[in-house]
C-alpha atoms as a PDB file:
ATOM      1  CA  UNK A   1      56.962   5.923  37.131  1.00  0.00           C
ATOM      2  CA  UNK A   2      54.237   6.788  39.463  1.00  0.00           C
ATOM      3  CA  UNK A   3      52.513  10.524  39.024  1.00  0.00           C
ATOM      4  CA  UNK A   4      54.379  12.050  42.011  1.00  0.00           C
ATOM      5  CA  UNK A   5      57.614  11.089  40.282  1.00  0.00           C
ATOM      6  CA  UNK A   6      56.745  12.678  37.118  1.00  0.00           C
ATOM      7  CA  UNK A   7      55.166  16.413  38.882  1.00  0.00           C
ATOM      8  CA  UNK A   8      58.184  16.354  40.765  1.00  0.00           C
ATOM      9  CA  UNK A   9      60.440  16.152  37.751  1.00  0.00           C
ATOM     10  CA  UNK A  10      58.346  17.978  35.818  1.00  0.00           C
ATOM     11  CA  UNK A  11      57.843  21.351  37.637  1.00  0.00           C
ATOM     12  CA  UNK A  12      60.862  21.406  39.730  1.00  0.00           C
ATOM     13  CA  UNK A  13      64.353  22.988  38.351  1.00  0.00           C
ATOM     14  CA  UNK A  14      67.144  22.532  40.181  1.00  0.00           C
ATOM     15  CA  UNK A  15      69.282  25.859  41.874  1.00  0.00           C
ATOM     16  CA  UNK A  16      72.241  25.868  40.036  1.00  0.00           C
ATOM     17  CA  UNK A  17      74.335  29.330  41.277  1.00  0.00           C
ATOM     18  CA  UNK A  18      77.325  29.084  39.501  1.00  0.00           C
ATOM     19  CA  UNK A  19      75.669  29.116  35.919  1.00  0.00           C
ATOM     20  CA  UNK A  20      73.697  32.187  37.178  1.00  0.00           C
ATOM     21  CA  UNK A  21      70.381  31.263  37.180  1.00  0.00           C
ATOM     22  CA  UNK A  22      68.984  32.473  40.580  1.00  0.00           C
ATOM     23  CA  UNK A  23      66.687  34.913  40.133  1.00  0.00           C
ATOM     24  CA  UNK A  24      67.096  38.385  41.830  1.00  0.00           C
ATOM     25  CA  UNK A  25      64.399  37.689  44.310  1.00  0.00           C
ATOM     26  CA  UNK A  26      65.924  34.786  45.713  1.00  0.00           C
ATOM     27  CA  UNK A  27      69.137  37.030  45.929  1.00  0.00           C
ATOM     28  CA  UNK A  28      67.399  39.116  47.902  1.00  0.00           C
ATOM     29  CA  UNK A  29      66.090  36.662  50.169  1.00  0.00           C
ATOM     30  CA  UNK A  30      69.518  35.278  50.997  1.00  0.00           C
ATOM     31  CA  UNK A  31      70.858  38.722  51.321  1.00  0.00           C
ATOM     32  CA  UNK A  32      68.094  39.409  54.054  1.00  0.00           C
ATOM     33  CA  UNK A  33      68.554  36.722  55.874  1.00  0.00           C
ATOM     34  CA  UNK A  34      71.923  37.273  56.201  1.00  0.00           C
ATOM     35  CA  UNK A  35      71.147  41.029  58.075  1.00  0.00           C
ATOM     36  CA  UNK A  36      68.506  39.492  59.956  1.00  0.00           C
ATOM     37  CA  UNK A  37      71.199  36.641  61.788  1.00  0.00           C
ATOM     38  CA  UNK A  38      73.612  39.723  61.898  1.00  0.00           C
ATOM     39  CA  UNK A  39      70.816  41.496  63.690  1.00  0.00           C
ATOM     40  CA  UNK A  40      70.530  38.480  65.963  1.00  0.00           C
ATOM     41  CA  UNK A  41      74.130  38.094  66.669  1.00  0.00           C
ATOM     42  CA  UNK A  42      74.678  41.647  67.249  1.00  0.00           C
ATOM     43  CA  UNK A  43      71.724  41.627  70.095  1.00  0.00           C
ATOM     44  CA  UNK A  44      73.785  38.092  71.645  1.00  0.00           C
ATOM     45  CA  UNK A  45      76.955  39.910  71.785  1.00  0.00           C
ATOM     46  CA  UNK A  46      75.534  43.041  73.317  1.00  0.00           C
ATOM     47  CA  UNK A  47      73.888  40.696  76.151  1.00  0.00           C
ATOM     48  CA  UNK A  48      77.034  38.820  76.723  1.00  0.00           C
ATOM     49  CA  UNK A  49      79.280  41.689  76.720  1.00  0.00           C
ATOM     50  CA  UNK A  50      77.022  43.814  79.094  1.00  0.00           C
ATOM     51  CA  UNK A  51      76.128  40.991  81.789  1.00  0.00           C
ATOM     52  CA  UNK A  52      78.436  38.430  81.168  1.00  0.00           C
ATOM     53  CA  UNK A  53      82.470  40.536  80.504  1.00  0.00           C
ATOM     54  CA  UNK A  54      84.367  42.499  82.524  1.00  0.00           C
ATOM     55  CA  UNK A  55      87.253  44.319  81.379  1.00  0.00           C
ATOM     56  CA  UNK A  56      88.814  45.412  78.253  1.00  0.00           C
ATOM     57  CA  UNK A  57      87.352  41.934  76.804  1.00  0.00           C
ATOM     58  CA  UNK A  58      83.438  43.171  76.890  1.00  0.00           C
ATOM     59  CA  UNK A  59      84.748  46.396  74.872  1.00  0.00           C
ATOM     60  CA  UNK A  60      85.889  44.302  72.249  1.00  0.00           C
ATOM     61  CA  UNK A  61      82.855  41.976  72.403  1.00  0.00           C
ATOM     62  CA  UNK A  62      80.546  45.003  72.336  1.00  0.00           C
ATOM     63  CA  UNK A  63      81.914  46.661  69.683  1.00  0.00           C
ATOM     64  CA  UNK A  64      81.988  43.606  67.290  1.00  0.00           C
ATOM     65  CA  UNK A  65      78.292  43.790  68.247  1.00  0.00           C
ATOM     66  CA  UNK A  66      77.728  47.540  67.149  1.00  0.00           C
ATOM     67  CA  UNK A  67      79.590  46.536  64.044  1.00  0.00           C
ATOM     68  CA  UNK A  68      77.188  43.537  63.333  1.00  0.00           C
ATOM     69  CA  UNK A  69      74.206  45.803  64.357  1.00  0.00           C
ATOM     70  CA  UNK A  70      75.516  48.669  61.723  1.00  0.00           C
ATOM     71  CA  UNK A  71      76.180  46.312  59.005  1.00  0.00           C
ATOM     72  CA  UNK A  72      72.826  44.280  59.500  1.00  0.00           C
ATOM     73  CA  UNK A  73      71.049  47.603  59.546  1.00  0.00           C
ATOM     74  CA  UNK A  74      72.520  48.623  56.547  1.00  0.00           C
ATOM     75  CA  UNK A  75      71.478  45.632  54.507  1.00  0.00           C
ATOM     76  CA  UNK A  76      67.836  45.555  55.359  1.00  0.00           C
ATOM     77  CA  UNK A  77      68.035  49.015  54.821  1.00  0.00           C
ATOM     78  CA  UNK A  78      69.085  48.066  51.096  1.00  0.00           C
ATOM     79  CA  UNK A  79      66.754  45.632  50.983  1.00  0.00           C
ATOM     80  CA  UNK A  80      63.509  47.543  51.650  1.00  0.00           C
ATOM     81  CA  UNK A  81      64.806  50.899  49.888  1.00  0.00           C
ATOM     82  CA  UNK A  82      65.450  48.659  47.089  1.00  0.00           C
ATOM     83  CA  UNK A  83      61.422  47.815  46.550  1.00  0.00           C
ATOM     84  CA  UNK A  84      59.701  45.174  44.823  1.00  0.00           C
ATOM     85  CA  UNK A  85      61.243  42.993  42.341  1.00  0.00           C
ATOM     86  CA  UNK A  86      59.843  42.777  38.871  1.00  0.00           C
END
């Protein structure tokens, strides 16, 4: 076994999620960058439904978008009320 081998095995666990062992910084982590791509979807649909639709189709489109802007919002809100983890 060469050295790499062994540090590898050595220092790295793997992420096992269903016996509970992420941490609650790595929570958070996920949990952010699930508002950012809401944030990021919510500025696509917004362009589409403004330049792109016509009709009672771009109302829909746009207000999935101000739903995905609201609920992004709202959970990097709770992420940097939320503060540092110990």
């Amino acid at each position: 076994m060469d050295t790499t081998t062994f540090y590898l095995k050595k220092w790295t666990k793997p992420l096992d999620v269903r016996s509970g062992t992420m941490s609650e910084s790595m929570l958070k982590m996920y949990i952010s960058f699930a508002g950012m791509i809401f944030l990021f979807i919510s500025i696509g649909l917004i362009l589409l439904s403004r330049y792109k639709l016509k009709g009672i189709f771009a109302v829909v489109v746009a207000i999935f978008a101000y739903l995905f802007l609201i609920v992004g919002g709202l959970i990097i809100f709770y992420i940097v009320i939320s503060g540092p983890t110990s």
